[in-house]
Protein backbone atom coordinates (compact mmCIF):
# COMPACT_ATOMS: atom_id res chain seq x y z
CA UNK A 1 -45.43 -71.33 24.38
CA UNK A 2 -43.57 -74.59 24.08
CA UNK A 3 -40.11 -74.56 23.04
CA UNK A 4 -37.77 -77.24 22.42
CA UNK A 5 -34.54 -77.63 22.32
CA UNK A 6 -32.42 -80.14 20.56
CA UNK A 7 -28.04 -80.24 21.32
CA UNK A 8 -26.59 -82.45 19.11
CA UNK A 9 -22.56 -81.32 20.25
CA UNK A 10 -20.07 -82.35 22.96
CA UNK A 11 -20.28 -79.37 25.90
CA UNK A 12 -16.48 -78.06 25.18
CA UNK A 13 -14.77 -77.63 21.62
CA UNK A 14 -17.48 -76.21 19.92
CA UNK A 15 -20.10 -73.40 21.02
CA UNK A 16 -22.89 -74.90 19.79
CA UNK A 17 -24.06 -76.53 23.38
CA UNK A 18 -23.10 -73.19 25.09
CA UNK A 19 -25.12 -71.24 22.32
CA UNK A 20 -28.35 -73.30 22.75
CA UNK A 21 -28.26 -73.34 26.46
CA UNK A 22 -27.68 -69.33 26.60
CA UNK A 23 -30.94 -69.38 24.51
CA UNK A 24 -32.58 -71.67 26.65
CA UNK A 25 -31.98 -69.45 29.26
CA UNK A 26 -33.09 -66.39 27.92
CA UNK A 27 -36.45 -68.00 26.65
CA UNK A 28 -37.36 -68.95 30.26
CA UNK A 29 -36.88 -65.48 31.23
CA UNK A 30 -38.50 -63.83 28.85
CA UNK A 31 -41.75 -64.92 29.80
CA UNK A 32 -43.18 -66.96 32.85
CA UNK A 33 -45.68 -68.79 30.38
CA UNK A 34 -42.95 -70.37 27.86
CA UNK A 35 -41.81 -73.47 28.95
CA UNK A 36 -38.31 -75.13 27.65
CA UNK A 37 -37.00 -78.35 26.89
CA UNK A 38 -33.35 -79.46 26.57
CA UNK A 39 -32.96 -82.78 24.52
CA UNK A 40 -29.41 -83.67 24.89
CA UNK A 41 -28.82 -86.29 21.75
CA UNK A 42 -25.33 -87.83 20.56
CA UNK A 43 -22.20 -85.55 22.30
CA UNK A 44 -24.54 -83.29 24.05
CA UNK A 45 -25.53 -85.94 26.58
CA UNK A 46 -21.77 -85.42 27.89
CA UNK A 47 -22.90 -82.05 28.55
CA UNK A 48 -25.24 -83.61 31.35
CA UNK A 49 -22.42 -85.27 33.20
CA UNK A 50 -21.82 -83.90 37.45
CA UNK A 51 -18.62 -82.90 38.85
CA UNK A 52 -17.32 -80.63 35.40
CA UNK A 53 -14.92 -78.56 36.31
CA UNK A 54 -13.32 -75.66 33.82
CA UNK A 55 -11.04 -73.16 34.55
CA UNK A 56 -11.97 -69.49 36.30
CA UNK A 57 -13.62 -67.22 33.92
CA UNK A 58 -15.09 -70.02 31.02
CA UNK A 59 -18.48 -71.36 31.08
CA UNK A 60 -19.55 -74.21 32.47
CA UNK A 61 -22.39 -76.14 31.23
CA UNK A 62 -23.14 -78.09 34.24
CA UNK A 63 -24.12 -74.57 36.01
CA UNK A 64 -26.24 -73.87 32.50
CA UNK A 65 -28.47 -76.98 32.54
CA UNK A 66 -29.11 -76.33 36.35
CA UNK A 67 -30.31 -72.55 35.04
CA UNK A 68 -33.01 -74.80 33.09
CA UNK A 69 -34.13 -76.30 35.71
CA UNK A 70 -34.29 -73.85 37.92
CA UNK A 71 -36.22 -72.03 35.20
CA UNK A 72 -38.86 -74.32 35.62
CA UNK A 73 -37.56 -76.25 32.45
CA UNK A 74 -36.49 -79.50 31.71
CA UNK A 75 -33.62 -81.75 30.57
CA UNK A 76 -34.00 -84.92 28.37
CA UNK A 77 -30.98 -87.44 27.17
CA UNK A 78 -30.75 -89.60 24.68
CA UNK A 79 -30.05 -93.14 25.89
CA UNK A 80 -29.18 -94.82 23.25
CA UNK A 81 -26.71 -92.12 23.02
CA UNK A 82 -26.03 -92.20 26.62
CA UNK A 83 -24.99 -96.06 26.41
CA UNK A 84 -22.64 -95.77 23.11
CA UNK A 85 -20.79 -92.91 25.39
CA UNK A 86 -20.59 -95.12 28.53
CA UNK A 87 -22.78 -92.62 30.34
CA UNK A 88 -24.69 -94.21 32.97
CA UNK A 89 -28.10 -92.77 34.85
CA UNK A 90 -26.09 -92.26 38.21
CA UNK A 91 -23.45 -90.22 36.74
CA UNK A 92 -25.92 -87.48 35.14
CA UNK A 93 -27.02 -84.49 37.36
CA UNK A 94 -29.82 -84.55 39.66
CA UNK A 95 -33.66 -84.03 37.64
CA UNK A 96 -31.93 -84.22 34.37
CA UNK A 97 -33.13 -87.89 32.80
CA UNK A 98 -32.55 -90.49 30.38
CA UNK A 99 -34.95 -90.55 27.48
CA UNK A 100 -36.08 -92.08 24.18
CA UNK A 101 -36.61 -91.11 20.83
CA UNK A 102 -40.50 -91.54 21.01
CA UNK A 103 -40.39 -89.38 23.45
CA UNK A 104 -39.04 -86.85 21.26
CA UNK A 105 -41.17 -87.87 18.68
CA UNK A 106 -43.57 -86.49 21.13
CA UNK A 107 -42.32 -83.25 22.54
CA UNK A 108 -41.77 -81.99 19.00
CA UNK A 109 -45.44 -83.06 18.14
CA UNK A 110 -46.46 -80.91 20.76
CA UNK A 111 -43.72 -77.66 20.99
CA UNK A 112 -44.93 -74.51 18.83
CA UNK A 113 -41.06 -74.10 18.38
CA UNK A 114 -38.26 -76.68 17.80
CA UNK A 115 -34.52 -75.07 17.19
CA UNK A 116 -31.70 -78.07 16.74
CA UNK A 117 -27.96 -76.92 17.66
């Protein structure tokens, strides 16, 4: 099974990012067959950025989206989204990547499940 993912909100403030990416997670566990995408679009792509740091004991998305890929999954970004937020390719984390709305266009064409956060 295909399953994306779409995180529309900023990594911190909200729960939304944390709530989608704890899904995420579980999804690629569940079974070795599913496969999971992340599409990080408007605040999410901050989500995406290296180097967080949050205090002891509260999540921390970074280590999240590295559980994706680890998990065999992947991460997306919006780039037009990336540029209005000053976000630039070299500051995102290593086999996360910049991407376009076709694209999207795409991966929902071809996911049996799409969930937006």
């Amino acid at each position: 099974m295909q399953v994306l993912l779409i995180l529309n909100d900023p990594p911190y403030g909200t729960e939304r990012t944390y709530n989608g990416l704890r899904l995420a997670l579980a999804l690629a566990k569940s079974d070795p067959a599913t496969t999971v995408t992340v599409f990080l679009m408007a605040d999410a792509v901050v989500a995406a950025k290296s180097g967080q740091k949050t205090p002891d004991g509260y999540y921390n998305v970074e280590r999240m989206l590295k559980g994706v890929l680890a998990g065999k999954g992947q991460v997306l970004l919006c780039g037009t989204c990336m540029d209005a937020r000053g976000l630039t390719d070299a500051e995102i984390l290593s086999g996360m990547r910049r991407s376009t709305m076709a694209e999207l266009a795409t991966t929902t064409v071809s996911a049996d499940k799409v969930l937006v956060f």
